[in-house]
N, C-alpha and C. Protein backbone atom coordinates (compact mmCIF):
# COMPACT_ATOMS: atom_id res chain seq x y z
N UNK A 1 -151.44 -22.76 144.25
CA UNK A 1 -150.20 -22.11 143.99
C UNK A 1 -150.45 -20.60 144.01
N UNK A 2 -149.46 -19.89 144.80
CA UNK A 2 -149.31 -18.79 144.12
C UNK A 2 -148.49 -17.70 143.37
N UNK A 3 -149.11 -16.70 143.20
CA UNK A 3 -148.40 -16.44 142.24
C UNK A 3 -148.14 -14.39 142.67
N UNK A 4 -146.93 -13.98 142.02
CA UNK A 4 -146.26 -13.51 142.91
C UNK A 4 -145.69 -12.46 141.69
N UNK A 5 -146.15 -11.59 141.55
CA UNK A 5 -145.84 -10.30 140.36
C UNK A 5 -145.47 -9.14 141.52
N UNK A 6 -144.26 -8.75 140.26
CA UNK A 6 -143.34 -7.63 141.14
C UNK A 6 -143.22 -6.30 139.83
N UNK A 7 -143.65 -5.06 140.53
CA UNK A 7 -143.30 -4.10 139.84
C UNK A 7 -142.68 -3.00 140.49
N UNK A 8 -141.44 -2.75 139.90
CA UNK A 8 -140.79 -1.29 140.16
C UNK A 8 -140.83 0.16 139.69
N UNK A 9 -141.21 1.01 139.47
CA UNK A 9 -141.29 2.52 139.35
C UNK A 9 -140.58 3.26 140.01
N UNK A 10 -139.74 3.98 138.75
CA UNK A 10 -139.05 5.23 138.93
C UNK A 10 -139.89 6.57 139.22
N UNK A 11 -140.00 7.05 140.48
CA UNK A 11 -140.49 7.93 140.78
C UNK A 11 -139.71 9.41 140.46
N UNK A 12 -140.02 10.34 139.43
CA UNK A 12 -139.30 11.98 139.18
C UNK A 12 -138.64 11.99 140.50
N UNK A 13 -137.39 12.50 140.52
CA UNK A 13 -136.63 12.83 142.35
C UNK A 13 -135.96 11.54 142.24
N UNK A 14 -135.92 10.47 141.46
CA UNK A 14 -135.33 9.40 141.78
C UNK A 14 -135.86 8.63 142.96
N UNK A 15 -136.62 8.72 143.26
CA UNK A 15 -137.40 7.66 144.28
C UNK A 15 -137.60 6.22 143.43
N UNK A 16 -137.54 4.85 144.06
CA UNK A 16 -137.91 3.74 143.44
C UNK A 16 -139.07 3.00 144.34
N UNK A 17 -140.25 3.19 143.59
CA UNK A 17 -141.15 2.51 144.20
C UNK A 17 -141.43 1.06 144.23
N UNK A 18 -142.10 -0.09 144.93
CA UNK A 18 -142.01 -1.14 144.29
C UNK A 18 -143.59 -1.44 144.72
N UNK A 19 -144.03 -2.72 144.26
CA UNK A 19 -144.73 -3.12 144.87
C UNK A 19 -145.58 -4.89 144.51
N UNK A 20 -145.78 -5.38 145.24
CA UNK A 20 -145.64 -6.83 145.13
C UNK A 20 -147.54 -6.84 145.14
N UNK A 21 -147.72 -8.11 144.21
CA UNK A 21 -149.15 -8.32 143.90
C UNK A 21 -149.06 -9.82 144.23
N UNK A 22 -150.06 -10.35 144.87
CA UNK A 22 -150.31 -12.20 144.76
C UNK A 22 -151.34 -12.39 144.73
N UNK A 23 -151.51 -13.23 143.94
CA UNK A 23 -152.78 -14.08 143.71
C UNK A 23 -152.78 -15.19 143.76
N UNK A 24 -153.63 -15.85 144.72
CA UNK A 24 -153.80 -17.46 145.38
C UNK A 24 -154.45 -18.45 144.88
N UNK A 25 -154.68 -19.23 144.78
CA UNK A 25 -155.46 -20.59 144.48
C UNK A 25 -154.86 -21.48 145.14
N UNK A 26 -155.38 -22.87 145.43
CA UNK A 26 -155.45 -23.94 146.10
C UNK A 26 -154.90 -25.15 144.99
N UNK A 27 -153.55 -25.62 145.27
CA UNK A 27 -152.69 -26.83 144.54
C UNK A 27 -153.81 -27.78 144.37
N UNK A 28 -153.69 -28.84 143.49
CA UNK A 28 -153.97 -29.87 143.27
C UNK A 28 -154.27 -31.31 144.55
N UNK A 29 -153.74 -30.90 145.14
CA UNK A 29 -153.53 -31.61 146.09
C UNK A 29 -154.45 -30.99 147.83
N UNK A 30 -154.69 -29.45 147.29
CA UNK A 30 -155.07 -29.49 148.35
C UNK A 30 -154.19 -28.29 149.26
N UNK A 31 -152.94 -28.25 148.83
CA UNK A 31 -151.93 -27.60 149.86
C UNK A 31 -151.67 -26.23 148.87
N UNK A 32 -151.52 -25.21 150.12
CA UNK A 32 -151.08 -23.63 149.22
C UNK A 32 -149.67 -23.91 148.86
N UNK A 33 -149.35 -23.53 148.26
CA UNK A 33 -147.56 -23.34 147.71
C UNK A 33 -147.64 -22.15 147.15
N UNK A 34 -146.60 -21.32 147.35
CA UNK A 34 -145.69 -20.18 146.59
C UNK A 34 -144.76 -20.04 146.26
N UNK A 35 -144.65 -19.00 145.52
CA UNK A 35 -143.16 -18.88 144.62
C UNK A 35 -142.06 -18.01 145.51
N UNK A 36 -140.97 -18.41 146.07
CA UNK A 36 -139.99 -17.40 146.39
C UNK A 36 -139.54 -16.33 145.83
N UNK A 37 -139.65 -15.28 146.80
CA UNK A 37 -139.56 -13.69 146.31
C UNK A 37 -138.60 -13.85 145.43
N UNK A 38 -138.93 -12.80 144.51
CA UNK A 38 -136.94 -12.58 143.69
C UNK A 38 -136.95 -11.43 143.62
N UNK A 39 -135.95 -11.38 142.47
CA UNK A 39 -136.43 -9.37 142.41
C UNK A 39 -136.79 -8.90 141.46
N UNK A 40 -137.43 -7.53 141.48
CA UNK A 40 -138.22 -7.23 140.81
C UNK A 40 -137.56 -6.94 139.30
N UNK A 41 -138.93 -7.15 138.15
CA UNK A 41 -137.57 -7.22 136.74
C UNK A 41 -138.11 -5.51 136.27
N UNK A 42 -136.58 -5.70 136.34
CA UNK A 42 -136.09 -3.90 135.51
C UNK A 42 -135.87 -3.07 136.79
N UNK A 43 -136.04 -3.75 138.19
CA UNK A 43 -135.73 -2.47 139.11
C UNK A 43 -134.03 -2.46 139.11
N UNK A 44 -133.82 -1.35 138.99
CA UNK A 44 -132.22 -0.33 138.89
C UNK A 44 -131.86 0.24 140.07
N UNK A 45 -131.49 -0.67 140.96
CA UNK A 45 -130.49 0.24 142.20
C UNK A 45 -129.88 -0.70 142.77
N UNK A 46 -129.05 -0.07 143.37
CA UNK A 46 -127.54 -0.95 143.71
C UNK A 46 -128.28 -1.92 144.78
N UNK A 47 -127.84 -3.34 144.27
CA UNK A 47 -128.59 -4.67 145.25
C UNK A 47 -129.80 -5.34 144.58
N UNK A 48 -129.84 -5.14 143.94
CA UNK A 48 -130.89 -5.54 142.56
C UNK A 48 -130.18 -6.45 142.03
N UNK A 49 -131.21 -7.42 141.23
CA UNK A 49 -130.61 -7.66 139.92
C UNK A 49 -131.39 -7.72 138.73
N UNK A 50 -130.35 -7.65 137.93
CA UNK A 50 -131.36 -7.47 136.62
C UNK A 50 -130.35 -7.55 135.11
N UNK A 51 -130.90 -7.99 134.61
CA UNK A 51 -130.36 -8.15 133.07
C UNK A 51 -131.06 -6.97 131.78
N UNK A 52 -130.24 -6.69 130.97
CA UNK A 52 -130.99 -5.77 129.88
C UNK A 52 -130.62 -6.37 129.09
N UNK A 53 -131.52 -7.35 127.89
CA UNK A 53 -131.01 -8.02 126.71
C UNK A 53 -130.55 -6.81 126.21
N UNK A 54 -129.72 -7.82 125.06
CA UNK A 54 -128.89 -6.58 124.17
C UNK A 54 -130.15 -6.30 122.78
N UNK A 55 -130.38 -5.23 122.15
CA UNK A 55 -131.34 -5.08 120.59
C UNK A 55 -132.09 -4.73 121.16
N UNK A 56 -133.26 -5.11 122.34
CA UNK A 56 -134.51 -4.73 122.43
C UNK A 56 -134.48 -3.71 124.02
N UNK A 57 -133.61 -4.40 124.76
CA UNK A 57 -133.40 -3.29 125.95
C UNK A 57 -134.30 -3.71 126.97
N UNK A 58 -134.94 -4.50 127.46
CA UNK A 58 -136.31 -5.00 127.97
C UNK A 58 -135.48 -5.77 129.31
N UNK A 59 -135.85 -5.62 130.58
CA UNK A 59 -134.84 -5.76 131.49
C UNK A 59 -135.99 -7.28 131.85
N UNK A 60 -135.27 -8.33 131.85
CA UNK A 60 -135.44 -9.58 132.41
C UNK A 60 -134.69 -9.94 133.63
N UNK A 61 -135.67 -10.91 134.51
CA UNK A 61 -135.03 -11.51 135.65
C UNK A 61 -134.07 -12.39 135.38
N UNK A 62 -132.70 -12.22 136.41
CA UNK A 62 -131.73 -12.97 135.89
C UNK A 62 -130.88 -13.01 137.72
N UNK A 63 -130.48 -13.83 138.30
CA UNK A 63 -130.45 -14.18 139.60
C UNK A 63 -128.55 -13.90 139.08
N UNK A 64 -128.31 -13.92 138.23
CA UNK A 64 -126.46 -13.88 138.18
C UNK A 64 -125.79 -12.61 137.68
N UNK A 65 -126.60 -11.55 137.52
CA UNK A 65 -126.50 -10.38 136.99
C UNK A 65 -126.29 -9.43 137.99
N UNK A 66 -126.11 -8.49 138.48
CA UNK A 66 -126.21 -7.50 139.48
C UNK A 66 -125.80 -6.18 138.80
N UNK A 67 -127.00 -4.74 139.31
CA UNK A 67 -126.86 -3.94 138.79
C UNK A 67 -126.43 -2.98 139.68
N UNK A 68 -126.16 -1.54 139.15
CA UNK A 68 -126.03 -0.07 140.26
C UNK A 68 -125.86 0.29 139.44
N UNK A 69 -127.36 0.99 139.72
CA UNK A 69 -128.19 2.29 138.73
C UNK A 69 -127.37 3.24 138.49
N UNK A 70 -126.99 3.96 139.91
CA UNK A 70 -125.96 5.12 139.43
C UNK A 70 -124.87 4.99 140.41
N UNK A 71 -123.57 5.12 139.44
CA UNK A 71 -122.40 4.79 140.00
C UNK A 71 -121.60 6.44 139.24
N UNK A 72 -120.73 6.40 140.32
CA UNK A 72 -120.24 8.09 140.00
C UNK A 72 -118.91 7.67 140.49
N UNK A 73 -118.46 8.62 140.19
CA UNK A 73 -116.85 8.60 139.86
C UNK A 73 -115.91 7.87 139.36
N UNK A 74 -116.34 7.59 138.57
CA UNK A 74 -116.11 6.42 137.15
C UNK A 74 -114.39 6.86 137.09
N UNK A 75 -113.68 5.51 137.32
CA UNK A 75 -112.28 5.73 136.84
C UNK A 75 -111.32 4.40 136.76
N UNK A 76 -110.79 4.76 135.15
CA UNK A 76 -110.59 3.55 134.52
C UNK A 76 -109.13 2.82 134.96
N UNK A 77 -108.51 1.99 135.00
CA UNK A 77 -107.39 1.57 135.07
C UNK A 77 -106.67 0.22 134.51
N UNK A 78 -105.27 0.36 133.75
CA UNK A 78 -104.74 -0.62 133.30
C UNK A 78 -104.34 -1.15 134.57
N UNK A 79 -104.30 -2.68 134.41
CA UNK A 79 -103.41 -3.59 135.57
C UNK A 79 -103.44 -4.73 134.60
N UNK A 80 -101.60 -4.75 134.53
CA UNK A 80 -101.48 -5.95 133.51
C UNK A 80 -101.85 -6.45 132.26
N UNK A 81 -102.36 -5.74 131.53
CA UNK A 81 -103.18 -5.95 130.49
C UNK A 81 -104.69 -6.26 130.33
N UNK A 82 -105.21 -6.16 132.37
CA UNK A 82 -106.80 -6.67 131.85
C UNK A 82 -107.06 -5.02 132.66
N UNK A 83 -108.31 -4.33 131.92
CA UNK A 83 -109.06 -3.14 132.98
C UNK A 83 -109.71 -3.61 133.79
N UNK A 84 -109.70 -2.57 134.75
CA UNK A 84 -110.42 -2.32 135.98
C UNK A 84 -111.52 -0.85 136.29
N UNK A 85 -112.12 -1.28 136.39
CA UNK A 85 -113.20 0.29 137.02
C UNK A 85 -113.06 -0.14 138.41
N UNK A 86 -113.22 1.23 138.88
CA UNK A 86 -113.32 1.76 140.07
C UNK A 86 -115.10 2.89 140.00
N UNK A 87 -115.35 3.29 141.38
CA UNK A 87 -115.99 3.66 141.47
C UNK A 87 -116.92 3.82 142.98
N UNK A 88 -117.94 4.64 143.25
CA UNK A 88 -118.95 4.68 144.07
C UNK A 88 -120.33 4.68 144.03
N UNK A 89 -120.94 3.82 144.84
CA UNK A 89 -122.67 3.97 144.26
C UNK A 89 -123.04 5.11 144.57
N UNK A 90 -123.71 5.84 143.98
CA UNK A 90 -124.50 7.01 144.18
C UNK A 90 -125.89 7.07 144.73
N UNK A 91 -126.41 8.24 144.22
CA UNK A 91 -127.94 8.46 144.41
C UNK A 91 -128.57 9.64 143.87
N UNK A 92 -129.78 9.69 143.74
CA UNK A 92 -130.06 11.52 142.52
C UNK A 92 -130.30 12.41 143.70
N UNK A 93 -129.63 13.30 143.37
CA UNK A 93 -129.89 14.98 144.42
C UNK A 93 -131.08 15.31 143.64
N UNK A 94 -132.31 15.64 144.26
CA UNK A 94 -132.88 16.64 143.54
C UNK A 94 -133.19 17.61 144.58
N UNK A 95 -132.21 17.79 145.29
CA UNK A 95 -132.29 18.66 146.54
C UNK A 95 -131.74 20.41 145.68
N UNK A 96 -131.67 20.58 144.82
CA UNK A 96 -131.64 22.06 144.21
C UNK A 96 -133.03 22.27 143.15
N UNK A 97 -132.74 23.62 143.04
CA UNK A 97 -134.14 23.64 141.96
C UNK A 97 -133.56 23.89 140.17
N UNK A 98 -132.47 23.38 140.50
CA UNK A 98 -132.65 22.44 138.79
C UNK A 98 -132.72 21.18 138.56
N UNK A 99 -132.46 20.54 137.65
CA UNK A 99 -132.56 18.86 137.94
C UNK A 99 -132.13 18.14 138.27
N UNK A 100 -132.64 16.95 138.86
CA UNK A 100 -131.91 16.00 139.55
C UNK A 100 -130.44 15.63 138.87
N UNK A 101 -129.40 15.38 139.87
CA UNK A 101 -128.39 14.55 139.31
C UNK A 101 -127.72 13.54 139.99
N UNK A 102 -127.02 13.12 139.56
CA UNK A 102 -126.37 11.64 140.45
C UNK A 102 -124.67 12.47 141.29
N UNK A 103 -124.71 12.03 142.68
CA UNK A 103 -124.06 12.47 143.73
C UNK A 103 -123.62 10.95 144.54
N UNK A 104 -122.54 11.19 144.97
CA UNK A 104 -122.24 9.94 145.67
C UNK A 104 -122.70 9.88 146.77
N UNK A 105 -123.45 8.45 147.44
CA UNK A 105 -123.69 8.23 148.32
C UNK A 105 -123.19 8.02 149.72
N UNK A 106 -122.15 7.93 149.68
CA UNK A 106 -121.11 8.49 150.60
C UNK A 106 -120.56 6.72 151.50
N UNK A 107 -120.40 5.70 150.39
CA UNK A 107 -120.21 4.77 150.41
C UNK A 107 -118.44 4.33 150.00
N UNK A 108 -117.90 3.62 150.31
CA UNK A 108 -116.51 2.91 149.72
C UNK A 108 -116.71 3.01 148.17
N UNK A 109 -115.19 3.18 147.94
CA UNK A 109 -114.53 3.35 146.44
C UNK A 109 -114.83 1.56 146.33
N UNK A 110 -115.69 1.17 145.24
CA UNK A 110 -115.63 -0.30 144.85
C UNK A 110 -114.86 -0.44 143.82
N UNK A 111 -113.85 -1.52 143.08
CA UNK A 111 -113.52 -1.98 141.92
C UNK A 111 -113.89 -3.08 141.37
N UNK A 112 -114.02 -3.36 140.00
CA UNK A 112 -114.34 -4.69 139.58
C UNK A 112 -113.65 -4.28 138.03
N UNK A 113 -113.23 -5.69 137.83
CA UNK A 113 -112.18 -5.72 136.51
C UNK A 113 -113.31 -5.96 134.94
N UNK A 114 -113.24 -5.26 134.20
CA UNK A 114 -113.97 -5.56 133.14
C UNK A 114 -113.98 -6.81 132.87
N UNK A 115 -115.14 -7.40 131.98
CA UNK A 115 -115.17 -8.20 131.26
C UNK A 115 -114.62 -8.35 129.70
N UNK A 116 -113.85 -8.95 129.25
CA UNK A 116 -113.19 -9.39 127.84
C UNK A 116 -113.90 -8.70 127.38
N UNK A 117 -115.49 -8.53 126.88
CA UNK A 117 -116.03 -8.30 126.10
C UNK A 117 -117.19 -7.67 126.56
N UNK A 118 -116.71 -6.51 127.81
CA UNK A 118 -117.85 -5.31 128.15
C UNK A 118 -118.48 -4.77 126.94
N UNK A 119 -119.94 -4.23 127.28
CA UNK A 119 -120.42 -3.30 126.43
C UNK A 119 -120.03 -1.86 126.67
N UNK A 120 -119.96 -1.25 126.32
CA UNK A 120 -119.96 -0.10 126.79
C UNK A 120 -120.77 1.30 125.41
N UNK A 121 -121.71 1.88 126.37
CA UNK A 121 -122.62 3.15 125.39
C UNK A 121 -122.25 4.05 126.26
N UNK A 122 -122.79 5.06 125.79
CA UNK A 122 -122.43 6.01 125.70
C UNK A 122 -123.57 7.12 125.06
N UNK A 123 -123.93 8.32 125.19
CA UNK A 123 -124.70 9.44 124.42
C UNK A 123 -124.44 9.82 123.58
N UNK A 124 -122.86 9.32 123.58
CA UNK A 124 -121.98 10.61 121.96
C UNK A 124 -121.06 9.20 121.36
N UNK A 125 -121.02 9.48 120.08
CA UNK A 125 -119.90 8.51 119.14
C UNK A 125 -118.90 9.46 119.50
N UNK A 126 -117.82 8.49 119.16
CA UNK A 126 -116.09 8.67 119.06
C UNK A 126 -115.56 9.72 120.57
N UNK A 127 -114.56 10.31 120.92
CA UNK A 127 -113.88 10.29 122.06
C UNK A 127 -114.22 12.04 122.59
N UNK A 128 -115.23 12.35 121.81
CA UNK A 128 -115.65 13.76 122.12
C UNK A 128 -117.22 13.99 122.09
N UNK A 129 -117.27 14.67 122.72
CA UNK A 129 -118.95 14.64 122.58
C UNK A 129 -119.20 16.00 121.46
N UNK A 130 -119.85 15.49 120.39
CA UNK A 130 -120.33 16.45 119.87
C UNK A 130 -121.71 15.93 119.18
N UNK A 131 -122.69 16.41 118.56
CA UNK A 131 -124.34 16.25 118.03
C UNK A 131 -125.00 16.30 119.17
N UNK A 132 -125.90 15.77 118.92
CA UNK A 132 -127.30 15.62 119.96
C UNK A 132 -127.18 13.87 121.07
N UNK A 133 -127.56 14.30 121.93
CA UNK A 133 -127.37 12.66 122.62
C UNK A 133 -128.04 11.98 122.11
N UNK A 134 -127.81 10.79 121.90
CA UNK A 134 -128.62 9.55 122.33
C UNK A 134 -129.01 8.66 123.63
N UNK A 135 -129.97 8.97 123.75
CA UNK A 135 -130.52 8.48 125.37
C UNK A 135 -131.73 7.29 125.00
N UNK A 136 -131.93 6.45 126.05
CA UNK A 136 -133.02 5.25 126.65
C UNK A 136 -134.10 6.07 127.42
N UNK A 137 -134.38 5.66 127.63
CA UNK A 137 -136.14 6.21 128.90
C UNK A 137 -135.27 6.72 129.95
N UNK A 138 -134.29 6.34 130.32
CA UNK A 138 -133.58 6.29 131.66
C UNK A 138 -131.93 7.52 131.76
N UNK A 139 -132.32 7.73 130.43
CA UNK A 139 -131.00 8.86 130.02
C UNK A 139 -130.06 8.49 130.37
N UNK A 140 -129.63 6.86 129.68
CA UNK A 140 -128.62 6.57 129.32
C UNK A 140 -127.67 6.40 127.92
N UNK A 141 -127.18 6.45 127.62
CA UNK A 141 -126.74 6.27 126.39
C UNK A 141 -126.78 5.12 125.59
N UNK A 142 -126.99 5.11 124.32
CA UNK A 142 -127.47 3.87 123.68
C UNK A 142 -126.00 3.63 122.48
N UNK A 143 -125.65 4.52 122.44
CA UNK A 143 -124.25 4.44 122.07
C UNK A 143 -123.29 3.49 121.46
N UNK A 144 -123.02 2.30 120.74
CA UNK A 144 -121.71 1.34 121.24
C UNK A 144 -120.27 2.33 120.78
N UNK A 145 -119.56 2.53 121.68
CA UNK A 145 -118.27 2.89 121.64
C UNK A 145 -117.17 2.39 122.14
N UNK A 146 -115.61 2.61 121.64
CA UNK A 146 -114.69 1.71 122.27
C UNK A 146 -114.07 2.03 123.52
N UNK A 147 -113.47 1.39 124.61
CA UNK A 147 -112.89 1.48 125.64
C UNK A 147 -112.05 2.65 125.97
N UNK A 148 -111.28 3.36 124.68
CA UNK A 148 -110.66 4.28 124.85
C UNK A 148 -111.47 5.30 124.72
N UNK A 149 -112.58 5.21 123.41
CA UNK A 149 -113.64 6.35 123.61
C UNK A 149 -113.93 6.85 124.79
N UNK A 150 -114.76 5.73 125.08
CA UNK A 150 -115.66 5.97 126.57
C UNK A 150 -114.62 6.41 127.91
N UNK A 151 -113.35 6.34 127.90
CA UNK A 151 -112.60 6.38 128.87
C UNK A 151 -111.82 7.94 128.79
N UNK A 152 -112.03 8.88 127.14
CA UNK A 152 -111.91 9.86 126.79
C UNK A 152 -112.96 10.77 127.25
N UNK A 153 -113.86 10.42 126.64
CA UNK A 153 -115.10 11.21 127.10
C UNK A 153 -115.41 11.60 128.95
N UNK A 154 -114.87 11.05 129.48
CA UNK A 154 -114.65 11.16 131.00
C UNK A 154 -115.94 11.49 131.68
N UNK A 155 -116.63 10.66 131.31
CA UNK A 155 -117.86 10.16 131.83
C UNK A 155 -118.10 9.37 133.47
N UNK A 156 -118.69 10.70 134.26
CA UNK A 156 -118.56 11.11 135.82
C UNK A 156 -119.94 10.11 136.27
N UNK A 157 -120.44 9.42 135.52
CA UNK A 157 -121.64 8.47 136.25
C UNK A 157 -121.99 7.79 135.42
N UNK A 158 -122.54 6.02 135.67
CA UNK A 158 -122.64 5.59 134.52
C UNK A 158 -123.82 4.53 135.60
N UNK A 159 -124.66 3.48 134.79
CA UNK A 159 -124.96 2.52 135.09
C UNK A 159 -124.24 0.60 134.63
N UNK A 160 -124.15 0.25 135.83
CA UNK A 160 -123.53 -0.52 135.21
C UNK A 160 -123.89 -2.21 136.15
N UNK A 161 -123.61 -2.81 134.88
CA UNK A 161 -123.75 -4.77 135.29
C UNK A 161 -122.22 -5.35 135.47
N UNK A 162 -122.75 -6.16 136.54
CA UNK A 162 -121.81 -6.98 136.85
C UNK A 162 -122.35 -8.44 136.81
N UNK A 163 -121.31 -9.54 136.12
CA UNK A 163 -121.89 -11.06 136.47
C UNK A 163 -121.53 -11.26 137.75
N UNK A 164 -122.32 -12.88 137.93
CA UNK A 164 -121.98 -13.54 138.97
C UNK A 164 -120.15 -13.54 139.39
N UNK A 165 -119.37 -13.22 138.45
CA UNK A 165 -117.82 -13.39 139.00
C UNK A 165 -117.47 -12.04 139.68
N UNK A 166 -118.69 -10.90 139.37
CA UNK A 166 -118.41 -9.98 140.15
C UNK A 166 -117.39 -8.84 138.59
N UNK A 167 -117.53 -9.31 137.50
CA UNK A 167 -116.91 -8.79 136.13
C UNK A 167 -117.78 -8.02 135.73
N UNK A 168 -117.19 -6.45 135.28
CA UNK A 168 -118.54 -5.48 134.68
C UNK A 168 -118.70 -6.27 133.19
N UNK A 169 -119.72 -6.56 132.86
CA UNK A 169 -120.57 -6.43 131.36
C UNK A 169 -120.61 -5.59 131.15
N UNK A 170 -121.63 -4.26 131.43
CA UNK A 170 -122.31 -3.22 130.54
C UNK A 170 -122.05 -2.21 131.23
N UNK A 171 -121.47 -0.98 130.45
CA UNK A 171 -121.95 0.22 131.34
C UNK A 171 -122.32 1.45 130.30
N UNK A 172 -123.79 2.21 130.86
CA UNK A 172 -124.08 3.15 129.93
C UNK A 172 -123.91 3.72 130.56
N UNK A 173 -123.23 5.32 130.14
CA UNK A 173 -123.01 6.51 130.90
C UNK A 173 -124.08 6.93 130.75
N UNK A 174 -124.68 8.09 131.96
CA UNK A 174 -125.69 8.62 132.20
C UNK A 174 -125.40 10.24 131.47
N UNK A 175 -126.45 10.80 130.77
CA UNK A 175 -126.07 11.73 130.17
C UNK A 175 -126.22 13.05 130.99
N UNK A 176 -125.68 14.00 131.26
CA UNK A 176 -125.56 15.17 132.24
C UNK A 176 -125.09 16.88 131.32
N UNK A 177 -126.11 17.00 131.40
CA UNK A 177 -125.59 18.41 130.75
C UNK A 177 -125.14 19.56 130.96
């Protein structure tokens, strides 16, 4: 059997590196077998997938999850009583000499209707940003705030999950100063 380890790295500049390790041995029987590729756990860019338990933050493989790392132009909408985001996948400029930031990739406006019971963080409590952020490794917000908060705060890039129905779960805004 073999066996088939996947690691992703965020490269400074936003580069995502990956890289695949196997190690072989010979089945029981005699015959090689391997494991079908999946994807790598915790890599963050649009076409991925990946899950972030909730408490510990630790990104597990999960085949019904789908992520996009950075999504920009975040904009909210009532229809009928259920929300909808809108939006574009992005990518980090670090094409100036201050720091990188998230810029649209120059892709279609996507929508997908929240889930009943999205998460949504954020850097700042309540519908204004004021104190110091709260950020992850990834300078996102660790935040929990409510729908109108987060939709006050007018938060221009965020990361965000979608399930298998194609419904956002989670979205942390990316913090930008």
């Amino acid at each position: 059997m073999r066996k088939i380890s996947r690691m992703a790295v965020l490269i400074p500049g936003g580069l995502l590196a990956a890289a695949v390790f196997v190690s072989g041995c010979t089945s029981v029987a005699g015959q090689s077998t391997s494991t079908p590729p999946g994807p790598a756990a915790g890599a963050a860019s649009a076409g991925s997938t990946a899950n972030s338990e909730t408490g510990a933050g630790a990104d597990v493989m999960a085949p019904n999850i789908h992520t996009v790392d950075v999504a920009v132009d975040l904009e909210f909408a009532e229809n009928n009583g259920s929300w909808m985001l809108s939006y574009v996948e992005g990518k980090w400029d670090d094409s100036s000499m201050g720091a990188p930031h998230p810029i649209s990739a120059g892709g279609p406006r996507l929508e997908a209707a929240l889930a009943p019971d999205v998460q949504l963080l954020s850097p700042f409590e309540g519908a204004a940003p004021i104190d110091s952020p709260q950020l992850d490794s990834e300078g996102l917000g660790v935040v929990p705030i409510t729908l109108d908060d987060f939709v006050q705060q007018n938060n221009q890039s965020a990361k965000i999950w979608l399930d298998e129905s194609g419904q956002v779960t989670k979205i942390a805004a990316r913090y930008q100063p």
